[in-house]
N, C-alpha and C. Protein backbone atom coordinates (compact mmCIF):
# COMPACT_ATOMS: atom_id res chain seq x y z
N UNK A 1 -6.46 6.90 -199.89
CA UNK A 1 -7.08 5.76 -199.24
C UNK A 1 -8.53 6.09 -198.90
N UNK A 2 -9.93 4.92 -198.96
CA UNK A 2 -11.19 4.85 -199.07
C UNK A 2 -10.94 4.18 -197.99
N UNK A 3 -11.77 4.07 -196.48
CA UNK A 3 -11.62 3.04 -195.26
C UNK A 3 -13.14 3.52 -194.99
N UNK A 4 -14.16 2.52 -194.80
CA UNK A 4 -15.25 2.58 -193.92
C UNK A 4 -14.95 1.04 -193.51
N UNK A 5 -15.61 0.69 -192.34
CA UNK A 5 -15.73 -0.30 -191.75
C UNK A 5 -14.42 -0.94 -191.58
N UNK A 6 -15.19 -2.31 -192.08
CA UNK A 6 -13.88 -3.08 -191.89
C UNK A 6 -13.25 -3.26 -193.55
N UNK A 7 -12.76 -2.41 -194.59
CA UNK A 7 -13.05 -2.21 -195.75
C UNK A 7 -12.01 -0.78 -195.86
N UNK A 8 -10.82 -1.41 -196.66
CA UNK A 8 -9.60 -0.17 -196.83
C UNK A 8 -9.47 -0.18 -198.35
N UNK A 9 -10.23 1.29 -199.25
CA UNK A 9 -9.54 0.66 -200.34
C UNK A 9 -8.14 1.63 -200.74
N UNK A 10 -6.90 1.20 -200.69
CA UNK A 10 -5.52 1.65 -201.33
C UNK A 10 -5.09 1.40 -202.46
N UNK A 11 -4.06 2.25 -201.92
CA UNK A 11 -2.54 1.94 -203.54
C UNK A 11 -2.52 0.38 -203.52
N UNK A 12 -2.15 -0.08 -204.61
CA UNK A 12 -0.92 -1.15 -204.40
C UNK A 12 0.48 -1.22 -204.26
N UNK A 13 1.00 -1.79 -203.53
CA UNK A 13 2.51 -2.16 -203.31
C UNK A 13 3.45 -2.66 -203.77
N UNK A 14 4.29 -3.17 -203.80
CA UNK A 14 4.71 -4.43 -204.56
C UNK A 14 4.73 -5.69 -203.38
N UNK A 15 4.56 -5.26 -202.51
CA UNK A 15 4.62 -6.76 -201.53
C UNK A 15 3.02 -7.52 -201.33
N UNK A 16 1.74 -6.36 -202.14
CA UNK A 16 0.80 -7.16 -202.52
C UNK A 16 1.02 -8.22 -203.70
N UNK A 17 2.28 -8.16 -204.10
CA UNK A 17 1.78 -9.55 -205.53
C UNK A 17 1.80 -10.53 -205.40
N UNK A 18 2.09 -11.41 -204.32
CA UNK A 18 2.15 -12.88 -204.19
C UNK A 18 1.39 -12.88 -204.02
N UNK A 19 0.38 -12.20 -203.29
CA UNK A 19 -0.90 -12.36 -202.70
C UNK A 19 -1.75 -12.05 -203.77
N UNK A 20 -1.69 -10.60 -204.60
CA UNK A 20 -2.13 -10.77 -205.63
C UNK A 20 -2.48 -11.46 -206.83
N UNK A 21 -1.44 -12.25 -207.44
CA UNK A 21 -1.14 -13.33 -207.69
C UNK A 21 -1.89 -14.56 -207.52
N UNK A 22 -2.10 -14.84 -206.08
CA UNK A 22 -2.71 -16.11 -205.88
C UNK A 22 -4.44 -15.84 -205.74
N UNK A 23 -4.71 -14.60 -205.57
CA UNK A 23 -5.93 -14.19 -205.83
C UNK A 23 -6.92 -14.15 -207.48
N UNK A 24 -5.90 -13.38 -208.13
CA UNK A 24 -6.29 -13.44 -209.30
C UNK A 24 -5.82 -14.58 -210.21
N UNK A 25 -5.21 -15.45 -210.00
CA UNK A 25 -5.09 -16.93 -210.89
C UNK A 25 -6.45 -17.93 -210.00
N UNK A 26 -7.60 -17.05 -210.99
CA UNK A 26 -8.88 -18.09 -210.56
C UNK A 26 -9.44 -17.95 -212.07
N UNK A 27 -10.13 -19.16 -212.25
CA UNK A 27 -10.53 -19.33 -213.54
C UNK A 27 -11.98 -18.87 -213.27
N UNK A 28 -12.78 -18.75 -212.50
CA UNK A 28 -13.69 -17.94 -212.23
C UNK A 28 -13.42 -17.02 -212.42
N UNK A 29 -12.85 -16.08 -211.93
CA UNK A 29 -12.69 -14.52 -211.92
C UNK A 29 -12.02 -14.11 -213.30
N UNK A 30 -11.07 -14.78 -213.90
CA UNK A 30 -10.96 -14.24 -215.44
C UNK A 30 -11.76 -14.88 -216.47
N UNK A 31 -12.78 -15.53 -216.22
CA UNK A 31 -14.36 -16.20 -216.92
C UNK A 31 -15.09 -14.68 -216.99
N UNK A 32 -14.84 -13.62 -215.70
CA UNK A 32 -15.68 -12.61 -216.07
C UNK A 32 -14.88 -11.20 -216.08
N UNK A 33 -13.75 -11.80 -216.71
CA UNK A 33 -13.13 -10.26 -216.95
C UNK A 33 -12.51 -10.25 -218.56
N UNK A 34 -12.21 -9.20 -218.94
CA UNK A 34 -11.64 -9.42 -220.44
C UNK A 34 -10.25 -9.98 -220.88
N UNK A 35 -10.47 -10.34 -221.81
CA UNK A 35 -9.33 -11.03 -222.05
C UNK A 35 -7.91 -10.47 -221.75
N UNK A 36 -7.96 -9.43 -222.11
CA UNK A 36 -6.55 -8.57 -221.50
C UNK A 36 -5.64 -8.84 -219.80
N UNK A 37 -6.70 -9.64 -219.05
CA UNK A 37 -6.88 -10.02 -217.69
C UNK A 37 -6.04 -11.45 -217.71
N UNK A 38 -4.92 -11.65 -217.65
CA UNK A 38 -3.91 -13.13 -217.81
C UNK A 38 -4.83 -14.16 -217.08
N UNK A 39 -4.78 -15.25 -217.95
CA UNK A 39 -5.05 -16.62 -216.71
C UNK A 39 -4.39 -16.93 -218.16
N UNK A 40 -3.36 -18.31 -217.09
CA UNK A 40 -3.19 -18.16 -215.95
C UNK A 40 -2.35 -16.90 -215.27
N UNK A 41 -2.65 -16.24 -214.23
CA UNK A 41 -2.11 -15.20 -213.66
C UNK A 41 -1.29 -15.59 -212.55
N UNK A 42 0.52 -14.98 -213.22
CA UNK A 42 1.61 -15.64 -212.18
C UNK A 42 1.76 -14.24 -211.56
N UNK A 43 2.84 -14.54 -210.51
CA UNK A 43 3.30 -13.81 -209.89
C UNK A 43 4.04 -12.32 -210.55
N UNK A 44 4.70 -12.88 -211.65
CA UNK A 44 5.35 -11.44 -212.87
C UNK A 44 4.09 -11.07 -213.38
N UNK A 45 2.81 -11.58 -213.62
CA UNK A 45 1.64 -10.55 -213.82
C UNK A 45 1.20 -9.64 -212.91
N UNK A 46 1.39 -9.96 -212.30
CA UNK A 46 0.79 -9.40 -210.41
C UNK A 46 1.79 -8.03 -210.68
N UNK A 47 3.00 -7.82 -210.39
CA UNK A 47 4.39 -7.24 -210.69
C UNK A 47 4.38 -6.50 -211.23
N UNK A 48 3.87 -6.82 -212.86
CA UNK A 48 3.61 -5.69 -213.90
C UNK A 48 2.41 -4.85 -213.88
N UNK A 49 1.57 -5.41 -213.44
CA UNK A 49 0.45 -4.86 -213.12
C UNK A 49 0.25 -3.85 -211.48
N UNK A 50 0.91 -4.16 -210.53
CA UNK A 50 1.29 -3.32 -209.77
C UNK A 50 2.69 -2.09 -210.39
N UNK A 51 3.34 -2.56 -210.37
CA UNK A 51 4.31 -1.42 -211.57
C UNK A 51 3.45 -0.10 -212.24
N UNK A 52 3.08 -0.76 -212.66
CA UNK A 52 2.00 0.07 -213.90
C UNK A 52 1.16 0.92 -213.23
N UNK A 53 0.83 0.32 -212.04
CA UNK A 53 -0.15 1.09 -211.04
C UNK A 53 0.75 2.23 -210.37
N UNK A 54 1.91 2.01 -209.74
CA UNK A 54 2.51 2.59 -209.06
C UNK A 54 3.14 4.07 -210.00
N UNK A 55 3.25 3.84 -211.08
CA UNK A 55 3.65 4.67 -212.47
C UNK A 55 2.57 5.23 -212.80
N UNK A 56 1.85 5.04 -212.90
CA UNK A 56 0.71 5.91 -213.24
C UNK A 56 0.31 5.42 -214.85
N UNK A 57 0.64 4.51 -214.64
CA UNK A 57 0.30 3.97 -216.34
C UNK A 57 -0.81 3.03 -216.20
N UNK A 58 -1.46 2.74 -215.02
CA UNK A 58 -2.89 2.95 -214.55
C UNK A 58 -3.16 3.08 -213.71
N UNK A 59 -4.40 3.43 -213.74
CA UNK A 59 -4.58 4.92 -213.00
C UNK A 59 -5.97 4.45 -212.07
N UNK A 60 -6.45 4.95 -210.83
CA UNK A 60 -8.26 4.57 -210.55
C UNK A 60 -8.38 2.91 -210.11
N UNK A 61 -6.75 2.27 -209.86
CA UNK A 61 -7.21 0.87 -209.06
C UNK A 61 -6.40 0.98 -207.99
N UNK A 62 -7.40 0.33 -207.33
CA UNK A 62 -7.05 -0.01 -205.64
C UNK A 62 -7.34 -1.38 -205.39
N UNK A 63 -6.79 -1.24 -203.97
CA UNK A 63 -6.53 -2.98 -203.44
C UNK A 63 -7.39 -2.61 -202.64
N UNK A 64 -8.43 -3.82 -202.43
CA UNK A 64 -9.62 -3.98 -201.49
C UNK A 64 -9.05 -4.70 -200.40
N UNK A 65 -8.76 -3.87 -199.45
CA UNK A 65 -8.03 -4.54 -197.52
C UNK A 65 -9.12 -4.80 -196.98
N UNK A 66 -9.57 -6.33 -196.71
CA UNK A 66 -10.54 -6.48 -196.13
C UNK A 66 -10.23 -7.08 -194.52
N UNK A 67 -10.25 -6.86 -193.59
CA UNK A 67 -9.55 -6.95 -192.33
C UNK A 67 -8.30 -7.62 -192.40
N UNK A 68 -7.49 -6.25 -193.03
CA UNK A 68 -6.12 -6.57 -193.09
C UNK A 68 -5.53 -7.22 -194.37
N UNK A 69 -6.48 -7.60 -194.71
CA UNK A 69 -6.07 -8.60 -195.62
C UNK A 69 -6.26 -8.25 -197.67
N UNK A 70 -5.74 -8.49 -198.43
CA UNK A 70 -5.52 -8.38 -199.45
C UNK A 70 -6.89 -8.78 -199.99
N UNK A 71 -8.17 -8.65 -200.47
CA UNK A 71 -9.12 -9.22 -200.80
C UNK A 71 -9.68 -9.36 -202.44
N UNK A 72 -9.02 -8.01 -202.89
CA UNK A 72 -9.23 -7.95 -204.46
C UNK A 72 -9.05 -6.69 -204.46
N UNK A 73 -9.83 -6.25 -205.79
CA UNK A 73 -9.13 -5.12 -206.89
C UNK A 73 -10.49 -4.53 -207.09
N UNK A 74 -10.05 -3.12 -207.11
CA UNK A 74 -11.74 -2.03 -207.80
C UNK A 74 -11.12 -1.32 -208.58
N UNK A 75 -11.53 -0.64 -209.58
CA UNK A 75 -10.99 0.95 -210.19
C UNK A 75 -11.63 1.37 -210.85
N UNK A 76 -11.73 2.34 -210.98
CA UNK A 76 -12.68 3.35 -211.93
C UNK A 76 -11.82 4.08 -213.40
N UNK A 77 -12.64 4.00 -214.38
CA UNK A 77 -11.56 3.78 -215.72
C UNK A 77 -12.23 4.70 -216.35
N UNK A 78 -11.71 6.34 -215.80
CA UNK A 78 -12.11 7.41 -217.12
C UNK A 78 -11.95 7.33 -218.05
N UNK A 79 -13.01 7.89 -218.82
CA UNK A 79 -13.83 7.75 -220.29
C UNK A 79 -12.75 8.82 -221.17
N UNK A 80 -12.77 9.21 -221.92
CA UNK A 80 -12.03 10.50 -222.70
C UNK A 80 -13.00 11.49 -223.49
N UNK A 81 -12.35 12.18 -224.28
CA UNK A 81 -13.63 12.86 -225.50
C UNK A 81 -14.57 13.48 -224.50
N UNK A 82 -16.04 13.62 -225.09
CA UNK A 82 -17.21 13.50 -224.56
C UNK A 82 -17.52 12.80 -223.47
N UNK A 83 -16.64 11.84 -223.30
CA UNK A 83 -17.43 10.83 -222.06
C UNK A 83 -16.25 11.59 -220.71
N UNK A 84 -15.66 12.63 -220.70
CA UNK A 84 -15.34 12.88 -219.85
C UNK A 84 -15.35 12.86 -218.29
N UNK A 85 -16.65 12.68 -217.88
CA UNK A 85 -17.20 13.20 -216.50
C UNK A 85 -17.84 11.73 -216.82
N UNK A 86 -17.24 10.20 -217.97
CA UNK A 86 -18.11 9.13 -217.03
C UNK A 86 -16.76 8.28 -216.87
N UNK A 87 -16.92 7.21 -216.40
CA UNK A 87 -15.79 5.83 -215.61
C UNK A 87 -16.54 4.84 -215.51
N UNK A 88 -15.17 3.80 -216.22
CA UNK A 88 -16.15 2.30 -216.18
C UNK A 88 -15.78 1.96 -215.25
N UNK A 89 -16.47 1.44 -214.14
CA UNK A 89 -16.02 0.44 -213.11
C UNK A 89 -15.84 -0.91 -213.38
N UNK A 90 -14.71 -1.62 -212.49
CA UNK A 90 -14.46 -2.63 -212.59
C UNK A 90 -14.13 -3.53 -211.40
N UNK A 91 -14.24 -4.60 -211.40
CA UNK A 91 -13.34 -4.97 -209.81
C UNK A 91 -13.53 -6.52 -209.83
N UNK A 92 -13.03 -7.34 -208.82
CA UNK A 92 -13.13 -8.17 -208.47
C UNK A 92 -12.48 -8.91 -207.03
N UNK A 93 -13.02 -10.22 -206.08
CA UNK A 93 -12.88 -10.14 -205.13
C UNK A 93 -12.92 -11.64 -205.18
N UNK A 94 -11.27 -12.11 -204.30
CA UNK A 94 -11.46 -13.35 -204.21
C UNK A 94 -12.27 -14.31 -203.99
N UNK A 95 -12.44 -15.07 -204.27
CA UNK A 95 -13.32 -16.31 -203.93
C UNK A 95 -13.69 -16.44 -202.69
N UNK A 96 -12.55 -17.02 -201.76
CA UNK A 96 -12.86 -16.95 -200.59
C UNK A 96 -13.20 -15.90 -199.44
N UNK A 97 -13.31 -14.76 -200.00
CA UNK A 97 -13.94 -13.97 -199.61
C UNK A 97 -15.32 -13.53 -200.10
N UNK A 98 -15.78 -14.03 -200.96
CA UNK A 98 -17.11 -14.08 -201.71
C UNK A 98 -18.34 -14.26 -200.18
N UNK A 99 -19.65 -13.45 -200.60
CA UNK A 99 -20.87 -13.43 -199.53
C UNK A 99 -20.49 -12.96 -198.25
N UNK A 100 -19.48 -12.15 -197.96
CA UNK A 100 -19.42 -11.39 -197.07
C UNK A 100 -19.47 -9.84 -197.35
N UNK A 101 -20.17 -9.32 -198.34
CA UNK A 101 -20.33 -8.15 -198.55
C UNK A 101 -19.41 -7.31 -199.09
N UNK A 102 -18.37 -7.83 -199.22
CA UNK A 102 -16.93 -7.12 -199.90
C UNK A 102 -17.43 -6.11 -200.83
N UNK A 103 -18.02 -6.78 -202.13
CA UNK A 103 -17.97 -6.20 -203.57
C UNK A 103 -19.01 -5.13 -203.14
N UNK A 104 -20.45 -5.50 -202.19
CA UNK A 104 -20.87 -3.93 -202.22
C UNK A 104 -20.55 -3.33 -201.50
N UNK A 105 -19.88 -3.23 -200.42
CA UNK A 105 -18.92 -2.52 -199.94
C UNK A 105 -18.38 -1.25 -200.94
N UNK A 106 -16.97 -2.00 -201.26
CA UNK A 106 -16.55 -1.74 -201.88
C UNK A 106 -16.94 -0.88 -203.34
N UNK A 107 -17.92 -1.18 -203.49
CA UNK A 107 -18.71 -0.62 -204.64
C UNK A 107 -19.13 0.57 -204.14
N UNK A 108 -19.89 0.84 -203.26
CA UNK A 108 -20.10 2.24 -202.96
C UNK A 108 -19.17 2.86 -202.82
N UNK A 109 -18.16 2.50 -201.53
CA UNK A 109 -17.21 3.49 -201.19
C UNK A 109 -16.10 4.02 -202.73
N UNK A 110 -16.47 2.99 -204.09
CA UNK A 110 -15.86 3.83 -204.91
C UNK A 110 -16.45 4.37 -205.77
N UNK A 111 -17.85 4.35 -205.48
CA UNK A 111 -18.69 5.41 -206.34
C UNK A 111 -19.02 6.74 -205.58
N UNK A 112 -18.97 6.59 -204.48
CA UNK A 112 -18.76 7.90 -203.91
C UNK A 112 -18.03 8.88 -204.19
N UNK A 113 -16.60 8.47 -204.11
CA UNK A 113 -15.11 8.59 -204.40
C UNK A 113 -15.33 9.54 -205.34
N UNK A 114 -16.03 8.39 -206.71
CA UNK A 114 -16.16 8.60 -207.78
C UNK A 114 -16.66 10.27 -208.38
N UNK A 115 -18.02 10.26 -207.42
CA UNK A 115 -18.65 11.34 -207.85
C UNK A 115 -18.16 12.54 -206.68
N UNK A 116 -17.83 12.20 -205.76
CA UNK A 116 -17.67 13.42 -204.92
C UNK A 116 -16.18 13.70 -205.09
N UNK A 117 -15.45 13.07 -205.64
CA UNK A 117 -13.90 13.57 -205.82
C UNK A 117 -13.19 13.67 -207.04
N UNK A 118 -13.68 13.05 -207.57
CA UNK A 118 -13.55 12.78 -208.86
C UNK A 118 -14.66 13.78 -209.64
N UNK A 119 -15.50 14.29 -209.44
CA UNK A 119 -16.46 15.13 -210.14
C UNK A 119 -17.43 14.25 -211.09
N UNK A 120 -17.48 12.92 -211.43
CA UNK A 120 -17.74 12.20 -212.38
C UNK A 120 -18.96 12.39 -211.93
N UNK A 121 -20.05 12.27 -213.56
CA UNK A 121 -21.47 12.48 -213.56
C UNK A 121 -21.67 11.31 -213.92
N UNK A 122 -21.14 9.87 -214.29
CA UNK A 122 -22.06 8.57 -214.54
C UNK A 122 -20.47 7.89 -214.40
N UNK A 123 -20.70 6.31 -213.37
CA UNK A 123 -20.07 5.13 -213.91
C UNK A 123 -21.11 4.27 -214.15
N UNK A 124 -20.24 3.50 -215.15
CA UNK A 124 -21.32 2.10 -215.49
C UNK A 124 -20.18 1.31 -215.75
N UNK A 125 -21.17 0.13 -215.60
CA UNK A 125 -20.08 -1.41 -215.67
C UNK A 125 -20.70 -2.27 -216.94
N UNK A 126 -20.22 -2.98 -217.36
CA UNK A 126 -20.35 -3.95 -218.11
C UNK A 126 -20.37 -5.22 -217.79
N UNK A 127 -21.39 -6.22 -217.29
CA UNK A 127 -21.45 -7.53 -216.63
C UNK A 127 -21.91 -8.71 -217.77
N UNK A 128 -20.55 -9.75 -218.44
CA UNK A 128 -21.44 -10.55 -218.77
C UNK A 128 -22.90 -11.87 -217.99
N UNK A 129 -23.36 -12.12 -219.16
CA UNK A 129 -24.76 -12.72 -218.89
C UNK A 129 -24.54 -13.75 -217.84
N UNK A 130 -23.53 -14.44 -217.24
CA UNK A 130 -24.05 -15.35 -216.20
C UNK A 130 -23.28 -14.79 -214.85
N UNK A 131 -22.98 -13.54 -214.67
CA UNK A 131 -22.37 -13.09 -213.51
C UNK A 131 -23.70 -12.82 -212.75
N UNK A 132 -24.95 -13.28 -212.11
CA UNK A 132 -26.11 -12.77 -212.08
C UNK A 132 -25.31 -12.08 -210.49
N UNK A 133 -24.17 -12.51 -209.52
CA UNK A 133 -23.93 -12.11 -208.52
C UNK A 133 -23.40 -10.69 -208.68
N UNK A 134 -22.77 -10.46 -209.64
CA UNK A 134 -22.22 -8.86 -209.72
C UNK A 134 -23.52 -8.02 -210.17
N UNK A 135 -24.36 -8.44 -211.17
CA UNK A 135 -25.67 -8.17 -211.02
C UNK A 135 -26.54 -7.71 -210.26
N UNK A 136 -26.35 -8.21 -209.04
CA UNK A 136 -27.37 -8.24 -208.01
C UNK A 136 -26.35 -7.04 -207.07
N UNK A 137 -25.57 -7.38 -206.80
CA UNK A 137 -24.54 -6.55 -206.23
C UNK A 137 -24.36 -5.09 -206.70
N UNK A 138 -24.26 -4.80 -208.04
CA UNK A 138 -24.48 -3.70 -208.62
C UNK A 138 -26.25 -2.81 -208.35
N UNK A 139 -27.20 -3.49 -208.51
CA UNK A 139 -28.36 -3.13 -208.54
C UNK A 139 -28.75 -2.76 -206.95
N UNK A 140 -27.99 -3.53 -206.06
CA UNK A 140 -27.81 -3.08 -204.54
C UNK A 140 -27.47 -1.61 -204.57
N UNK A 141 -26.24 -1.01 -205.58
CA UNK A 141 -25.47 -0.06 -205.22
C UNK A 141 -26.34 1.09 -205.80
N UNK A 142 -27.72 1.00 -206.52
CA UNK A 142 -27.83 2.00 -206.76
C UNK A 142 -28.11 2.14 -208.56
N UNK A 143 -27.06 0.72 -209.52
CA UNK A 143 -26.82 1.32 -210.40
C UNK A 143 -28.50 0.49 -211.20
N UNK A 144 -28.44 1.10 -212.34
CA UNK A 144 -29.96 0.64 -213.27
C UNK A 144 -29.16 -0.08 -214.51
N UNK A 145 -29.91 -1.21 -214.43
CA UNK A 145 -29.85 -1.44 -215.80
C UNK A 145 -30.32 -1.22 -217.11
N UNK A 146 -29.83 -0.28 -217.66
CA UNK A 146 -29.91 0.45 -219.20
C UNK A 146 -30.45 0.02 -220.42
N UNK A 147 -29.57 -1.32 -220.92
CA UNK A 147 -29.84 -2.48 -221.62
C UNK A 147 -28.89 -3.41 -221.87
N UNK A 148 -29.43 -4.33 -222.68
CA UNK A 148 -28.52 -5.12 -223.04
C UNK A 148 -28.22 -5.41 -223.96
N UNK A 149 -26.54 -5.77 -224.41
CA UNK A 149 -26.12 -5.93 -225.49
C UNK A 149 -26.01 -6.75 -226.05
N UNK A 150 -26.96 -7.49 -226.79
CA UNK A 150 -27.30 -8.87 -227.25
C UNK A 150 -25.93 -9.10 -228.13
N UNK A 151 -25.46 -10.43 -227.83
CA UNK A 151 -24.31 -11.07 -228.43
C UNK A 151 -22.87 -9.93 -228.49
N UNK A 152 -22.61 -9.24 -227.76
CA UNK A 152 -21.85 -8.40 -227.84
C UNK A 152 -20.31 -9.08 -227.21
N UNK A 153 -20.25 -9.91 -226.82
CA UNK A 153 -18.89 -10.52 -225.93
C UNK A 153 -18.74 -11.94 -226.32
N UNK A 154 -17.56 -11.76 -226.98
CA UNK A 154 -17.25 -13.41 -227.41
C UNK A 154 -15.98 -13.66 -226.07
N UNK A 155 -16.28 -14.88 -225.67
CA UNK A 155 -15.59 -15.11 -224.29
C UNK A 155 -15.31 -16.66 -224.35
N UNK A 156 -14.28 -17.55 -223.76
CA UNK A 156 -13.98 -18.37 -223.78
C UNK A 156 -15.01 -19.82 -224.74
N UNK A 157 -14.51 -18.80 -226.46
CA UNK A 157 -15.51 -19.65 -227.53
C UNK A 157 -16.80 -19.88 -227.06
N UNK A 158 -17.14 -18.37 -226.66
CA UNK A 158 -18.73 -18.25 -226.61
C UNK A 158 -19.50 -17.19 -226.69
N UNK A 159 -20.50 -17.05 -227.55
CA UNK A 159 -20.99 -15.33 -227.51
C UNK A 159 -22.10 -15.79 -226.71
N UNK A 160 -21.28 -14.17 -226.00
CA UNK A 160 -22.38 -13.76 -224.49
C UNK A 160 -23.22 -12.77 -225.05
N UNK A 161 -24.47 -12.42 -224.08
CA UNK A 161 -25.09 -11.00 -223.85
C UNK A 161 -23.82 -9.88 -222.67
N UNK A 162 -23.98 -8.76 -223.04
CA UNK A 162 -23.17 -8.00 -221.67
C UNK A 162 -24.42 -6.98 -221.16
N UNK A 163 -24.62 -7.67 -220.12
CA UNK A 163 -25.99 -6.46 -219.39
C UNK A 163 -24.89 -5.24 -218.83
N UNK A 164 -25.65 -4.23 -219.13
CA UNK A 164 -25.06 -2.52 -219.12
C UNK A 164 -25.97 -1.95 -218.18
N UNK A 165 -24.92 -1.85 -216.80
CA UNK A 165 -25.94 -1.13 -215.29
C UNK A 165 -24.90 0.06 -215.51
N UNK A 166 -25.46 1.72 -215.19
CA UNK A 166 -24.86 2.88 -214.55
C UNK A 166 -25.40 3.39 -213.64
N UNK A 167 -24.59 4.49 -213.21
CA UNK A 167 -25.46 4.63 -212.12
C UNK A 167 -25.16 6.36 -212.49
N UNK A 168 -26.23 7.31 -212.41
CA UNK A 168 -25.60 9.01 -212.39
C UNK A 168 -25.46 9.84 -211.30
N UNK A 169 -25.00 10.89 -210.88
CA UNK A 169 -25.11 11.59 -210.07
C UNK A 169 -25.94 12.59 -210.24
N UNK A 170 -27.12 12.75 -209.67
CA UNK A 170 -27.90 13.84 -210.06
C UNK A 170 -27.67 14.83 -209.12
């Protein structure tokens, strides 16, 4: 467990999935995640996807407890090969919890994590082109934007740009 403030990030449970569940069945939030990410997202997605967590069949996500409360998802997604020592970050944070600081929150306390426990020498994220809020949120935390990958993300019958922020540990 990650806790500063008012900001817990944990395991998941299984008694997070209803809640989970009703968090992640937003058509916003899987607009900016990959397709692999269900919408619509029921309650047996929530399930399997906590399962999987609890098994270790993935690995580096946590539940964002934002006073008490279930708020969203972070994790850090080691690289293999060569990219050993980097992790893609990922996350997302309900709606209605949106502009209260959650995501950078949360963003540091798991890049910290990242590099001081994890040993990792670079995460970077992948943001498509109209997320300008994870954008801004990311560039808060520290990370640079690298470049961009012109037409690289075909997404709900549409090719995007994906702007590429990391951040290193020097």
């Amino acid at each position: 467990m990650i806790a500063k403030d008012d900001i817990l990030l944990r395991p998941y449970t299984l008694t997070d999935a209803e809640v989970l569940a009703l968090i992640a069945n937003s058509a916003t939030i899987a607009d900016n995640m990959r397709d692999l990410f269900p919408h619509p997202y029921s309650i047996d997605d929530a399930k399997e996807f906590i399962t999987k967590n609890i098994n270790g069949q993935i690995k580096g996500v946590f539940a964002i407890i934002y006073k008490g409360n279930l708020a969203g998802s972070i994790g850090l997604h080691p690289q293999t090969d060569v990219y050993i020592k980097t992790a893609e970050l990922g996350y997302y944070v309900a709606e209605k919890y949106w502009n209260n600081g959650i995501a950078s929150k949360s963003i540091a306390m798991i890049t910290k994590y990242g590099f001081e426990s994890l040993h990792l020498t670079r995460i970077f994220a992948g943001v498509f082109e109209k997320n300008i809020a994870s954008m801004k949120v990311l560039e808060k935390n520290g990370f640079v934007l690298e470049c961009v990958k012109r037409k690289a993300v075909f997404k709900n019958a549409k090719i995007l740009d994906e702007y590429y922020y990391a951040k290193v540990n020097d």
